[in-house]
C-alpha atoms as a PDB file:
ATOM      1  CA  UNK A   1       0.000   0.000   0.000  1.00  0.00           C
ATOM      2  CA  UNK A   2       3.294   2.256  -0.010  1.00  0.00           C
ATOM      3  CA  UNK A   3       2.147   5.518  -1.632  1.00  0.00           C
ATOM      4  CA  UNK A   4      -1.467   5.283  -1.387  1.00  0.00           C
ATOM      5  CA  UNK A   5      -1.941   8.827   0.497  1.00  0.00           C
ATOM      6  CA  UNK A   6      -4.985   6.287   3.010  1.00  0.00           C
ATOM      7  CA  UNK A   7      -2.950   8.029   6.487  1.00  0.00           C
ATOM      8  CA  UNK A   8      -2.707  11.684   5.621  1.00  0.00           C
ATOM      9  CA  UNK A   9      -3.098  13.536   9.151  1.00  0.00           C
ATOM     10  CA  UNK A  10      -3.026  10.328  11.055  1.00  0.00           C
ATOM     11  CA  UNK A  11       0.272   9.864  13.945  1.00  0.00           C
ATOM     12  CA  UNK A  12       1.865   6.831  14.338  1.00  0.00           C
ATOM     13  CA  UNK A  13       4.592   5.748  17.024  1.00  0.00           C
ATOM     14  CA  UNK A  14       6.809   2.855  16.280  1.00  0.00           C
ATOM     15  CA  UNK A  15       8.915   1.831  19.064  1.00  0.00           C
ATOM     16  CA  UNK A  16      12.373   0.557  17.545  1.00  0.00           C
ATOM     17  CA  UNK A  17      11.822   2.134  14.262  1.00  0.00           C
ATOM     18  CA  UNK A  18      15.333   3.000  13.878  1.00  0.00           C
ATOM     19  CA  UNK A  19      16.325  -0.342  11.751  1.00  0.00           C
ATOM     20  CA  UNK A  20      15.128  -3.909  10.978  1.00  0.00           C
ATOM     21  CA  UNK A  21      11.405  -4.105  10.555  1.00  0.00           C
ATOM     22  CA  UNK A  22      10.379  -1.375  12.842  1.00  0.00           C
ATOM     23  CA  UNK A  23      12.067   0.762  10.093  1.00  0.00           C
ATOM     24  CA  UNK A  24      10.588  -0.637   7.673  1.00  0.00           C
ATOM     25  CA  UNK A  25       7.069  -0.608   9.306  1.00  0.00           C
ATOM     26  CA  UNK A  26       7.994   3.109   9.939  1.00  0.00           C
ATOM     27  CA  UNK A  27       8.313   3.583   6.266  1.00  0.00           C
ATOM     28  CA  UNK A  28       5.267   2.193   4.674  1.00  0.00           C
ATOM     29  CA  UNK A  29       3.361   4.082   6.776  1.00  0.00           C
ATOM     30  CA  UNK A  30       5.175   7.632   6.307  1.00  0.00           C
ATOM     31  CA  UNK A  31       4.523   6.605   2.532  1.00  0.00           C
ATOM     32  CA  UNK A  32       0.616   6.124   3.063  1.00  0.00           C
ATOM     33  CA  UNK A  33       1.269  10.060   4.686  1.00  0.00           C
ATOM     34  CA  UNK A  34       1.529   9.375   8.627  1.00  0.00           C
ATOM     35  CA  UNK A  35       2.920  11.522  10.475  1.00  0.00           C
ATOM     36  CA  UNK A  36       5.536   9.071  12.241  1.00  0.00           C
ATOM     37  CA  UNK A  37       7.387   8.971  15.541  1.00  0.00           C
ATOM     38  CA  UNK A  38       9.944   6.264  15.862  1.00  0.00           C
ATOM     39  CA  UNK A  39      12.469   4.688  18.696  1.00  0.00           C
ATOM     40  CA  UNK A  40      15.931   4.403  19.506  1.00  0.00           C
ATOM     41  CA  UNK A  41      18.526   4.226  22.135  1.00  0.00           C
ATOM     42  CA  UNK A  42      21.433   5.555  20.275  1.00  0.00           C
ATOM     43  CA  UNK A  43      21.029   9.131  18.821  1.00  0.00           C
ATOM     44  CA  UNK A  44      23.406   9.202  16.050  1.00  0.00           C
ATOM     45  CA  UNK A  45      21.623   5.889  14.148  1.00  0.00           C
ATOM     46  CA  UNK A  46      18.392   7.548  15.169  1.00  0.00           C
ATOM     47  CA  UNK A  47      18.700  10.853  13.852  1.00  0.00           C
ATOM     48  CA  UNK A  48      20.664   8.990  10.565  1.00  0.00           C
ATOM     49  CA  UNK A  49      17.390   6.684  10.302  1.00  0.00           C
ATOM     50  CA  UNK A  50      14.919  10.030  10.737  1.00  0.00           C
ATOM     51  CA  UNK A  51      17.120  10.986   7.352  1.00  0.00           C
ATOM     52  CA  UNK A  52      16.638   7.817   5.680  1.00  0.00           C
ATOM     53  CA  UNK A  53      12.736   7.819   6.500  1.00  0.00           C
ATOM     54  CA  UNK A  54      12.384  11.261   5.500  1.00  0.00           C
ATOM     55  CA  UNK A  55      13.749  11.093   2.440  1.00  0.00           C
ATOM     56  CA  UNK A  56      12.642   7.904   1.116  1.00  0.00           C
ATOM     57  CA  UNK A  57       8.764   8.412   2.471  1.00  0.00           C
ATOM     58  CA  UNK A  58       9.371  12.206   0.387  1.00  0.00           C
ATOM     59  CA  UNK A  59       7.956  14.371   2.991  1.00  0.00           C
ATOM     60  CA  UNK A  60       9.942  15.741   6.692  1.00  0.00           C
ATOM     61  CA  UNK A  61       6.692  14.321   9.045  1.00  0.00           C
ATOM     62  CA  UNK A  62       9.149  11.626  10.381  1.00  0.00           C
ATOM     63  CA  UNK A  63      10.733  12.595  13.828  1.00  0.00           C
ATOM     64  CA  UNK A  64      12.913  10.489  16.299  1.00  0.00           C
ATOM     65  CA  UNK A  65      12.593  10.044  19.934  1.00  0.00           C
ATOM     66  CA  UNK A  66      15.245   8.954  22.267  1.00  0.00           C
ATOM     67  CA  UNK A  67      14.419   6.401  24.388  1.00  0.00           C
ATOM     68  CA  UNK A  68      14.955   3.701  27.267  1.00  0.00           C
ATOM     69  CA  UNK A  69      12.510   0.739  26.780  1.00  0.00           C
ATOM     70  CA  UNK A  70      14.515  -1.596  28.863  1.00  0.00           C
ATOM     71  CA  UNK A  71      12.848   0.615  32.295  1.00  0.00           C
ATOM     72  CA  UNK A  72       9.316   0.824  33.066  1.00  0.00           C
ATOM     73  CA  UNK A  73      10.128   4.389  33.921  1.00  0.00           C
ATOM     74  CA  UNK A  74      11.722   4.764  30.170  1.00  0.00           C
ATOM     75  CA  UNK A  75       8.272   3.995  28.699  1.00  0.00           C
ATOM     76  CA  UNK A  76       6.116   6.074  30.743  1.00  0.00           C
ATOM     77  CA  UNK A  77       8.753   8.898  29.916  1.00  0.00           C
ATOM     78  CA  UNK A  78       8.646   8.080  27.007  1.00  0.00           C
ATOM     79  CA  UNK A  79       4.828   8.142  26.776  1.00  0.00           C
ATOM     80  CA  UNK A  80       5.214  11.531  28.112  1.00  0.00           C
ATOM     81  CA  UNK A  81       7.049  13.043  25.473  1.00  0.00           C
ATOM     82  CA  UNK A  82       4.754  11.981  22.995  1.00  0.00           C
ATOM     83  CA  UNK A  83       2.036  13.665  24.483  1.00  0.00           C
ATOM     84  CA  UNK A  84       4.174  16.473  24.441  1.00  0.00           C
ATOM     85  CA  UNK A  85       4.853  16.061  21.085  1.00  0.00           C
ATOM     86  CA  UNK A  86       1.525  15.688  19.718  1.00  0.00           C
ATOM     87  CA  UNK A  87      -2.231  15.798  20.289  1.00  0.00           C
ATOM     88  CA  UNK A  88      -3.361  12.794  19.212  1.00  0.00           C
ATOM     89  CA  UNK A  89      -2.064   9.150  18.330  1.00  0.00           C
ATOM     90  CA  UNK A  90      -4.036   6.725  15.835  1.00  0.00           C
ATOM     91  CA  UNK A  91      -1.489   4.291  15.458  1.00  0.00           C
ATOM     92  CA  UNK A  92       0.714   2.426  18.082  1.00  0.00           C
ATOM     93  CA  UNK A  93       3.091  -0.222  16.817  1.00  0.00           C
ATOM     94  CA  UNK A  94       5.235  -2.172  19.587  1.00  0.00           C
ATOM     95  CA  UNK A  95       7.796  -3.023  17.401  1.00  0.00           C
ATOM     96  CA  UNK A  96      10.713  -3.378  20.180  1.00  0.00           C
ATOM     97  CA  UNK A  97      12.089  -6.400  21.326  1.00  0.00           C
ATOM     98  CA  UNK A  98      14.908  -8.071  22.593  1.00  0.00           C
ATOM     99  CA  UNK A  99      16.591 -11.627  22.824  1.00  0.00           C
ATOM    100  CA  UNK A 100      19.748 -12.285  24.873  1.00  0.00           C
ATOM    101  CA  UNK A 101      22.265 -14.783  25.024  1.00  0.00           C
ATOM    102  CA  UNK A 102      23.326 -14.524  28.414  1.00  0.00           C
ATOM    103  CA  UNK A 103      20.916 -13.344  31.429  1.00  0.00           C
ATOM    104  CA  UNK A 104      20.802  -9.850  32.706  1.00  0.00           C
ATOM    105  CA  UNK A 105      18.529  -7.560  34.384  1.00  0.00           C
ATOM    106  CA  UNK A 106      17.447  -3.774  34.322  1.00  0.00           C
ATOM    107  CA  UNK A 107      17.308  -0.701  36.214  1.00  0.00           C
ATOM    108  CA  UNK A 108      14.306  -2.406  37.715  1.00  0.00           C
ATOM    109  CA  UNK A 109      15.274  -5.314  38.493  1.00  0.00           C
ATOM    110  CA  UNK A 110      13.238  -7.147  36.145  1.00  0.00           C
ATOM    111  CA  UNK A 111      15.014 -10.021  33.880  1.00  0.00           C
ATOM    112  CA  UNK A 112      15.819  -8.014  30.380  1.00  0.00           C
ATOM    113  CA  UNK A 113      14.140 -10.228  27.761  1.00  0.00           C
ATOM    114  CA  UNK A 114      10.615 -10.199  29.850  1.00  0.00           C
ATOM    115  CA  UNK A 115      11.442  -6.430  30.411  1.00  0.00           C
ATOM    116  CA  UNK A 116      11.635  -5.773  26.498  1.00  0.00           C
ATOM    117  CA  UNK A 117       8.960  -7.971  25.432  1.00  0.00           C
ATOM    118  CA  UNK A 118       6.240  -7.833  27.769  1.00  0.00           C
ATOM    119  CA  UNK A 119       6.424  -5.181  30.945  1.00  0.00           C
ATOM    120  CA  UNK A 120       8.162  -2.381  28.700  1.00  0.00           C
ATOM    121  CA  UNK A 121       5.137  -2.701  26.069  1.00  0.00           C
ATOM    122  CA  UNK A 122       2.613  -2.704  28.631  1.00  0.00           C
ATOM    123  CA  UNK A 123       3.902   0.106  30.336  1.00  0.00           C
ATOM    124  CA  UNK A 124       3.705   2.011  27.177  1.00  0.00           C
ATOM    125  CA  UNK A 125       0.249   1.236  26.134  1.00  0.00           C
ATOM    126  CA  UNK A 126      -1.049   1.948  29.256  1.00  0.00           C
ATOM    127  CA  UNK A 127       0.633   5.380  29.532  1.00  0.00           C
ATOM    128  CA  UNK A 128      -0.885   5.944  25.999  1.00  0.00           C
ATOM    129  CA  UNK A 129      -3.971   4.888  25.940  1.00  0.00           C
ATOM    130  CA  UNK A 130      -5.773   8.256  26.919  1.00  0.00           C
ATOM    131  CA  UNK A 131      -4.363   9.930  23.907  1.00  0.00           C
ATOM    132  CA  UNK A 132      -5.395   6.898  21.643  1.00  0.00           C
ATOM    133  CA  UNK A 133      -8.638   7.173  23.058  1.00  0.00           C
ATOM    134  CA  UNK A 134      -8.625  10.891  22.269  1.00  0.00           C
ATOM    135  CA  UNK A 135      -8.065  10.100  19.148  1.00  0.00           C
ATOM    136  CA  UNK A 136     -10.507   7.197  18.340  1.00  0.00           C
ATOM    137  CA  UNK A 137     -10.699   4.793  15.851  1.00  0.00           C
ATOM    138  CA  UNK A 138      -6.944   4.053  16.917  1.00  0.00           C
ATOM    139  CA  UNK A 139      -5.181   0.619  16.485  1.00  0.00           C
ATOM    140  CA  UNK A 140      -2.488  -0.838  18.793  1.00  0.00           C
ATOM    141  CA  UNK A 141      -0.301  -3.575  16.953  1.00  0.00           C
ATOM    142  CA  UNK A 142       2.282  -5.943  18.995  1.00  0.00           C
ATOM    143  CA  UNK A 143       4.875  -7.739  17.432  1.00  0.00           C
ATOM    144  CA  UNK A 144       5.073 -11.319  18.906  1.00  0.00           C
ATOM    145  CA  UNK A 145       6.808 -14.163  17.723  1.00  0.00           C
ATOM    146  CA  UNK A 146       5.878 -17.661  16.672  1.00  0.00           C
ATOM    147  CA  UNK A 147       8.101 -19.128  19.689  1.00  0.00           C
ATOM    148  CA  UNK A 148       5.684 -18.343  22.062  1.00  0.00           C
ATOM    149  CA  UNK A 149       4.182 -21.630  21.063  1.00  0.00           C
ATOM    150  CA  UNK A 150       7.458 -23.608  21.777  1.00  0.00           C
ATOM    151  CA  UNK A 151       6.636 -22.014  25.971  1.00  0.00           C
ATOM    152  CA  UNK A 152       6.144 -25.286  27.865  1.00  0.00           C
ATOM    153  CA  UNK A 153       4.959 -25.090  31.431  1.00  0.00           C
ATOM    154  CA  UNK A 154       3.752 -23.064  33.825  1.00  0.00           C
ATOM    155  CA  UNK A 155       4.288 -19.335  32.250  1.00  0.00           C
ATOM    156  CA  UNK A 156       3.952 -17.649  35.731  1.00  0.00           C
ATOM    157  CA  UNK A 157       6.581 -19.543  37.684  1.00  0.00           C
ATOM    158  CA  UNK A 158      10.010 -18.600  37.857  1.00  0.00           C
ATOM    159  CA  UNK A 159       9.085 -15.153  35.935  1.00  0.00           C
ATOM    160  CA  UNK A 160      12.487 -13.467  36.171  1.00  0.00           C
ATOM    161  CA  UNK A 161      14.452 -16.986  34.810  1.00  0.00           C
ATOM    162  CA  UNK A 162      16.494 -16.905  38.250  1.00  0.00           C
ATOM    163  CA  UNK A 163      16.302 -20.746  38.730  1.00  0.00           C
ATOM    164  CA  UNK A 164      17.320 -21.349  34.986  1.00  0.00           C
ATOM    165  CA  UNK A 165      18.235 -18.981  31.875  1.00  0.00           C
ATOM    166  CA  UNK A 166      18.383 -20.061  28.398  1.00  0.00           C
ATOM    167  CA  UNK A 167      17.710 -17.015  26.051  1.00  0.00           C
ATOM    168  CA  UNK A 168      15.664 -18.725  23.455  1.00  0.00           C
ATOM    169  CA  UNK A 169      13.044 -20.118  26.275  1.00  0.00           C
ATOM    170  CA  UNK A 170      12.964 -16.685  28.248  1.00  0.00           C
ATOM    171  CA  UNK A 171      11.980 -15.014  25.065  1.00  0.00           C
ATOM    172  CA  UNK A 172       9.736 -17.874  24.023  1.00  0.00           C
ATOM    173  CA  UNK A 173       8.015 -16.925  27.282  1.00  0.00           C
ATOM    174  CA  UNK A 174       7.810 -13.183  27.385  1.00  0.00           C
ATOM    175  CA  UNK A 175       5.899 -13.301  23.631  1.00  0.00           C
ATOM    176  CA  UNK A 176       3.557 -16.181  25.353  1.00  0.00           C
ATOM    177  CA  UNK A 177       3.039 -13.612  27.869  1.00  0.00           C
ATOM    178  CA  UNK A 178       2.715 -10.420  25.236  1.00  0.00           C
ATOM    179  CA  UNK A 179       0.247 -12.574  23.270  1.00  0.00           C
ATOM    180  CA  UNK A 180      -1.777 -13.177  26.514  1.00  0.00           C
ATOM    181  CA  UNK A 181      -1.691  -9.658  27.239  1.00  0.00           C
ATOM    182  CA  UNK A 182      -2.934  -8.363  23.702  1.00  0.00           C
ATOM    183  CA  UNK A 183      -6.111 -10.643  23.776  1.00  0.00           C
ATOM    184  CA  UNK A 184      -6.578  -9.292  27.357  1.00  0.00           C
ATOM    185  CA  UNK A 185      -6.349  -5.746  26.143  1.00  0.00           C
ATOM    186  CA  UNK A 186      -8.117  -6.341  23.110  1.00  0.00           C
ATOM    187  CA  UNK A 187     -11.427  -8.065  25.451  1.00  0.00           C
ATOM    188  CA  UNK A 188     -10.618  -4.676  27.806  1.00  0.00           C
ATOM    189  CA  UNK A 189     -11.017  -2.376  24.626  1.00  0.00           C
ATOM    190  CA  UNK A 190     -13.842  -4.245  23.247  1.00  0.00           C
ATOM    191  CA  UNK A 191     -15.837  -4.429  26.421  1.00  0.00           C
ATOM    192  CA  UNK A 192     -15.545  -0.749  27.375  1.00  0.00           C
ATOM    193  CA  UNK A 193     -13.450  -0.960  30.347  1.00  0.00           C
ATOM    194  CA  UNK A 194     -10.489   0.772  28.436  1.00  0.00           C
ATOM    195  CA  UNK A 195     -12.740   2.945  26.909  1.00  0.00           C
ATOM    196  CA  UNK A 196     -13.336   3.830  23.266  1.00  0.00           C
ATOM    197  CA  UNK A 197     -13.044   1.869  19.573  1.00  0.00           C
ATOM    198  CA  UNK A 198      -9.361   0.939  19.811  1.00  0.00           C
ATOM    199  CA  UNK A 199      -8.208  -2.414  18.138  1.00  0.00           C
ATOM    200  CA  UNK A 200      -5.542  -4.575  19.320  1.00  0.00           C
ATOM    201  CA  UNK A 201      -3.864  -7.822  17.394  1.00  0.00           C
ATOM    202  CA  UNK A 202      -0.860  -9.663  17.496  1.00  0.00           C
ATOM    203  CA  UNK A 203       1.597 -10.017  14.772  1.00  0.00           C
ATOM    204  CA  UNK A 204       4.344 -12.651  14.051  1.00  0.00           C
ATOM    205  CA  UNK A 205       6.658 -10.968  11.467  1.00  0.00           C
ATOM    206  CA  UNK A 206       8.292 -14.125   9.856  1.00  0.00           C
ATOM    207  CA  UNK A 207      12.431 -14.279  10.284  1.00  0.00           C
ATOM    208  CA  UNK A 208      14.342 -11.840   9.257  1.00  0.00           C
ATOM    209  CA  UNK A 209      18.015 -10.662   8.942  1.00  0.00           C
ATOM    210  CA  UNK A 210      17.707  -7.963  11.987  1.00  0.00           C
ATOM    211  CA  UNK A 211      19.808  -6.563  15.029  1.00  0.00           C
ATOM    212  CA  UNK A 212      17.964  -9.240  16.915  1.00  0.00           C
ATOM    213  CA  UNK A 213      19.162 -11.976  15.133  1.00  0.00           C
ATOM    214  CA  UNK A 214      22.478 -11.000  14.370  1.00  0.00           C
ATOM    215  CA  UNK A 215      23.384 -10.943  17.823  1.00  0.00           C
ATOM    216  CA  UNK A 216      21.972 -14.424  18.891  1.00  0.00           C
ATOM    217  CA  UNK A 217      24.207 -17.004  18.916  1.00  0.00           C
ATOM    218  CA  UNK A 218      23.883 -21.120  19.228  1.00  0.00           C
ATOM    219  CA  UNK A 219      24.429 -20.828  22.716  1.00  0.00           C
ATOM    220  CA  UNK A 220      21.321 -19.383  23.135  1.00  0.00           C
ATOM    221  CA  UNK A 221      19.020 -22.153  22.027  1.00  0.00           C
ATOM    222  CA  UNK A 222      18.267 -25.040  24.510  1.00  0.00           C
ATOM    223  CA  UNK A 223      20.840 -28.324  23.938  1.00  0.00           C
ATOM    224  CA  UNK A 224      17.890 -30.339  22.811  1.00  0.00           C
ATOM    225  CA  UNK A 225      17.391 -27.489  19.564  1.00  0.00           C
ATOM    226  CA  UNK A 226      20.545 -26.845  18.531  1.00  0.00           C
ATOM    227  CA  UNK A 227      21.156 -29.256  15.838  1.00  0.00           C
ATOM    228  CA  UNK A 228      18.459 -26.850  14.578  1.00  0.00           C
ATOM    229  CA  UNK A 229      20.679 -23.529  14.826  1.00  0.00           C
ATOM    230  CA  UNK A 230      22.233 -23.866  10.990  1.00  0.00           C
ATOM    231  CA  UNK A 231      18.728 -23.798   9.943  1.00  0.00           C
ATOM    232  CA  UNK A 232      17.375 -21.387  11.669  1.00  0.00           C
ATOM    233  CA  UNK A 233      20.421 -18.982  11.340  1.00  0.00           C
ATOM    234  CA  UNK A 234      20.044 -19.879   7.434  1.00  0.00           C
ATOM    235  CA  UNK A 235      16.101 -18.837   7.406  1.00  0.00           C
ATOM    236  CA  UNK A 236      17.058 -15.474   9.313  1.00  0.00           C
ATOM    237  CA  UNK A 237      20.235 -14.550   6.933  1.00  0.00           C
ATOM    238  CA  UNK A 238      17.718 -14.462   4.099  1.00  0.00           C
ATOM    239  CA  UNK A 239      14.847 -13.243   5.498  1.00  0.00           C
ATOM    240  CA  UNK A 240      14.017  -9.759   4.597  1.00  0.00           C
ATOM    241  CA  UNK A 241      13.108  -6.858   7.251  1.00  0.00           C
ATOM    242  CA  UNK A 242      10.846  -5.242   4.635  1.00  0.00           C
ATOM    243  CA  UNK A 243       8.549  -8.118   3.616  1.00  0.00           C
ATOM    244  CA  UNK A 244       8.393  -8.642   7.207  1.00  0.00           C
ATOM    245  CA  UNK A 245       6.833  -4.996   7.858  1.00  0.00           C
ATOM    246  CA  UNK A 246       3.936  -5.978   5.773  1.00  0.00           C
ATOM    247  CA  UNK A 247       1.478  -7.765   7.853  1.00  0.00           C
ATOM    248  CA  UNK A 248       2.349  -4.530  10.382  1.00  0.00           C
ATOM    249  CA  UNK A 249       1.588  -1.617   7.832  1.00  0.00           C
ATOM    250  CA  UNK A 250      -1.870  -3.630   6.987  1.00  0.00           C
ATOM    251  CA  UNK A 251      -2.872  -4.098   9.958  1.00  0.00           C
ATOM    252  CA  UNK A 252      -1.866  -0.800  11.185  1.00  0.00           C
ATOM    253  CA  UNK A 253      -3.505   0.706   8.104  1.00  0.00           C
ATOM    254  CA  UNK A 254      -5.745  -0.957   5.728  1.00  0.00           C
ATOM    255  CA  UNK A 255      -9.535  -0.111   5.675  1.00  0.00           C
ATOM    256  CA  UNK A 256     -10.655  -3.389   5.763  1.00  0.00           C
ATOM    257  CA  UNK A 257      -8.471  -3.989   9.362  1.00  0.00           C
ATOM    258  CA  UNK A 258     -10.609  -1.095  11.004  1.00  0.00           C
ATOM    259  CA  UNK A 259     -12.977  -3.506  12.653  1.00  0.00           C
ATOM    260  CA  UNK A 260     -10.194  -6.573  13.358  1.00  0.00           C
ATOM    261  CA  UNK A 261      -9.378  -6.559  16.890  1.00  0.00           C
ATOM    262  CA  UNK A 262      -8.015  -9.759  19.461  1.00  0.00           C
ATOM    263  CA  UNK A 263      -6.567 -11.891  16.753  1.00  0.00           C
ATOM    264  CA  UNK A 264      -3.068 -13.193  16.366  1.00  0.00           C
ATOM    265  CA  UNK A 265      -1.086 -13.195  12.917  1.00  0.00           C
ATOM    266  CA  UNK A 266       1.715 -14.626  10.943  1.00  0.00           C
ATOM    267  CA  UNK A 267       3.239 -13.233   7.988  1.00  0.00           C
ATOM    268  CA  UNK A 268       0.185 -12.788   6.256  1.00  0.00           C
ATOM    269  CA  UNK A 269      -3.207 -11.137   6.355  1.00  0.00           C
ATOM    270  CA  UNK A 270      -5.418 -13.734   7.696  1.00  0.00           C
ATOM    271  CA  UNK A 271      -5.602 -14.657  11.430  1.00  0.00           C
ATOM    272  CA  UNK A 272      -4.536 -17.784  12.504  1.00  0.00           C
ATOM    273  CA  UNK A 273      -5.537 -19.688  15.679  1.00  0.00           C
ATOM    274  CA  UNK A 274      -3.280 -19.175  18.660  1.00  0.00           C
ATOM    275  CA  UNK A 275      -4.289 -22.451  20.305  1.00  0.00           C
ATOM    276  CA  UNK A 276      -6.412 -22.857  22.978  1.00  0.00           C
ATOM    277  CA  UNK A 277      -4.001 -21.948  26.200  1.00  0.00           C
ATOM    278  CA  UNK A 278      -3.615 -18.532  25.028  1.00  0.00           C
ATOM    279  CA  UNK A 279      -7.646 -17.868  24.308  1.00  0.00           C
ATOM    280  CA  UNK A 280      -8.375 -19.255  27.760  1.00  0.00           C
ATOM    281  CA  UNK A 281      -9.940 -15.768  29.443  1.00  0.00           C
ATOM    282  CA  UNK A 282      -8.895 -16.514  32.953  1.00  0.00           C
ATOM    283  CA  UNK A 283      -4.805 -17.075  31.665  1.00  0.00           C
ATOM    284  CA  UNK A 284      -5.441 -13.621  30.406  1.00  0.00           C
ATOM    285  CA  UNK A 285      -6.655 -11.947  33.481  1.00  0.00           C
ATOM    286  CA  UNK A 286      -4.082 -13.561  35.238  1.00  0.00           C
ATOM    287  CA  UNK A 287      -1.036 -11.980  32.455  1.00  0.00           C
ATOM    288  CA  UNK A 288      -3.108  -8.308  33.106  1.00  0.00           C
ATOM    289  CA  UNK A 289      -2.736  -8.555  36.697  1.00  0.00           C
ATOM    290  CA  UNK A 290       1.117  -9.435  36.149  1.00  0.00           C
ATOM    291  CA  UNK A 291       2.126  -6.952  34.090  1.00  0.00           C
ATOM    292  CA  UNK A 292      -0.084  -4.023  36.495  1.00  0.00           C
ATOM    293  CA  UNK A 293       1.730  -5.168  39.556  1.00  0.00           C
ATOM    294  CA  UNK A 294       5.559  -5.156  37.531  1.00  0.00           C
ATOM    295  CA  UNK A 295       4.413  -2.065  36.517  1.00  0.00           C
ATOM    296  CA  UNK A 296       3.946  -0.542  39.312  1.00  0.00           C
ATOM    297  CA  UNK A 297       6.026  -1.967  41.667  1.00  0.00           C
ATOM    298  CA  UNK A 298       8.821  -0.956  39.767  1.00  0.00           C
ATOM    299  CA  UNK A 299      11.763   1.425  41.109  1.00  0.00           C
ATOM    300  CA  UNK A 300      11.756   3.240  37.743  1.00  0.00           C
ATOM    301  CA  UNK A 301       7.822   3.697  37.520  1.00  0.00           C
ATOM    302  CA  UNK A 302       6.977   7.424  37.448  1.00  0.00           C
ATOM    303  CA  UNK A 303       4.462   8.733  40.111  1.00  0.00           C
ATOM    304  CA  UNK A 304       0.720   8.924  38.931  1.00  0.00           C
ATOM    305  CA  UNK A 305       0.160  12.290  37.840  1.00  0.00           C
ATOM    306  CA  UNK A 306      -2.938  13.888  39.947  1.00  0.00           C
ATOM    307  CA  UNK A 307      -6.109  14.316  38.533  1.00  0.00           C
ATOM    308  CA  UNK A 308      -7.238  17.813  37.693  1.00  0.00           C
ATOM    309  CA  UNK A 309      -8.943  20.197  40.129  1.00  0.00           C
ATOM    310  CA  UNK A 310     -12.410  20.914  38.043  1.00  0.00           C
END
């Protein structure tokens, strides 16, 4: 859809839009005429990407924004800026993610591959959502991953890996749990108790060539998978960041996605079943009340701001 003009005066946030297939998400929507706010840690690659965007996409509405998304505190500062930044938000794409070969934690104390792929994006939302809901119909798209389905166990116990770390089954877990949270959010939106029409899905890119996967090594991978590591590294090398973007940009943008909300995705335009597990309601509930209480009890988390005096 690159080029059809269907997002003129619409403003779109896409949180590690600086390379891989947040940039390239980025892109196809700045083509359609989005306004666009992308993420980054480094300055220097993100103001060189905000010169890339702008000058493929042919117009200067492309801006980047600094950021910590490791920190619950990050995102909510983070959130703050954009509301600063603009008046309204009709597209939220959380693009950012992380796998790790060894085990490490953040500011917060929270283990870094559940930080990045499951508290960090629900920090964000949250912090978001009354500017998405002031600027109804909005959608919210979150990258996942089809490992989530390779999760075995209980997904609650041990949620910081501190009895056992391997970095492929900690981020098999945290997209389990980002998948459990978008169906929760997406029942949330639907019933009214977030407020407003507001869509939420789920997106498996496909693999692709990105900073991600470069950095992931064998070691990473449980000893029972490994044989598997040639092919997988093979299927990354030649997958490409920009076909990955698609099922992103059309969910993010197409017409006929305005009214698809609480479905999960891979690669292509047509929902597929996330098995049973991650539909059950009360697993949901349960992956809400997690991610409020990491939230919050975080050392990072910004105070509530008081309500106005009327």
């Amino acid at each position: 859809m690159d080029n059809i003009k269907l997002l003129v005066g619409r403003t779109a946030l896409i949180t590690g839009g600086t390379s891989g297939i947040g940039f390239h998400t980025a892109l196809g929507l700045a083509r359609q005429g989005a306004i666009v706010y992308v993420t980054g840690r480094n300055i220097s690659r993100g103001l060189e990407s905000q010169r890339q965007l702008r000058a493929a996409a042919g117009h200067p509405n492309i801006h980047f924004v600094r950021a910590d998304e490791s920190t619950v505190g990050g995102n909510q500062e983070l959130a703050h800026r954009i509301f600063n930044e603009t008046h309204q938000l009709h597209i939220l794409v959380n693009n950012v993610g992380a796998m790790y070969n060894d085990r490490w934690e953040t500011e917060d104390g929270y283990e870094a591959t559940l930080a990045m792929n499951f508290v960090g994006p629900f920090a964000l939302t949250e912090a978001l959502l009354p500017l998405l809901q002031r600027s109804t119909p909005a959608r919210i798209v979150n990258v996942n991953s089809a490992a989530y389905i390779l999760w075995k166990g209980d997904v609650f116990a041990d949620i910081q890996s501190c009895e056992s770390y391997t970095g492929f089954y900690a981020y098999s877990r945290s997209k389990y749990l980002n998948l459990l949270w978008t169906f929760a959010l997406a029942h949330r939106l639907e019933d009214g108790l977030e407020d407003s029409w507001i869509t939420a899905n789920a997106v498996h890119p496909g693999p692709a060539w990105t900073t991600i996967t470069r950095t992931s090594e064998a070691r990473s991978f449980p000893a029972s998978m490994r044989s598997l590591w040639p092919v997988v590294r093979l299927m990354q090398r030649t997958g490409s960041p920009e076909k990955a973007a698609h099922t992103s940009i059309y969910l993010a943008s197409a017409p006929e996605a305005a009214n698809i909300t609480g479905h999960y995705f891979e690669s292509n335009i047509h929902p597929k079943d996330p098995g049973l597990a991650v539909l059950d309601q009360t697993e949901q509930d349960k992956t809400w009340e997690l991610a409020t209480s990491l939230v919050r009890d975080a050392p990072t988390a910004m105070p509530s701001e008081p309500e106005p005096v009327l």
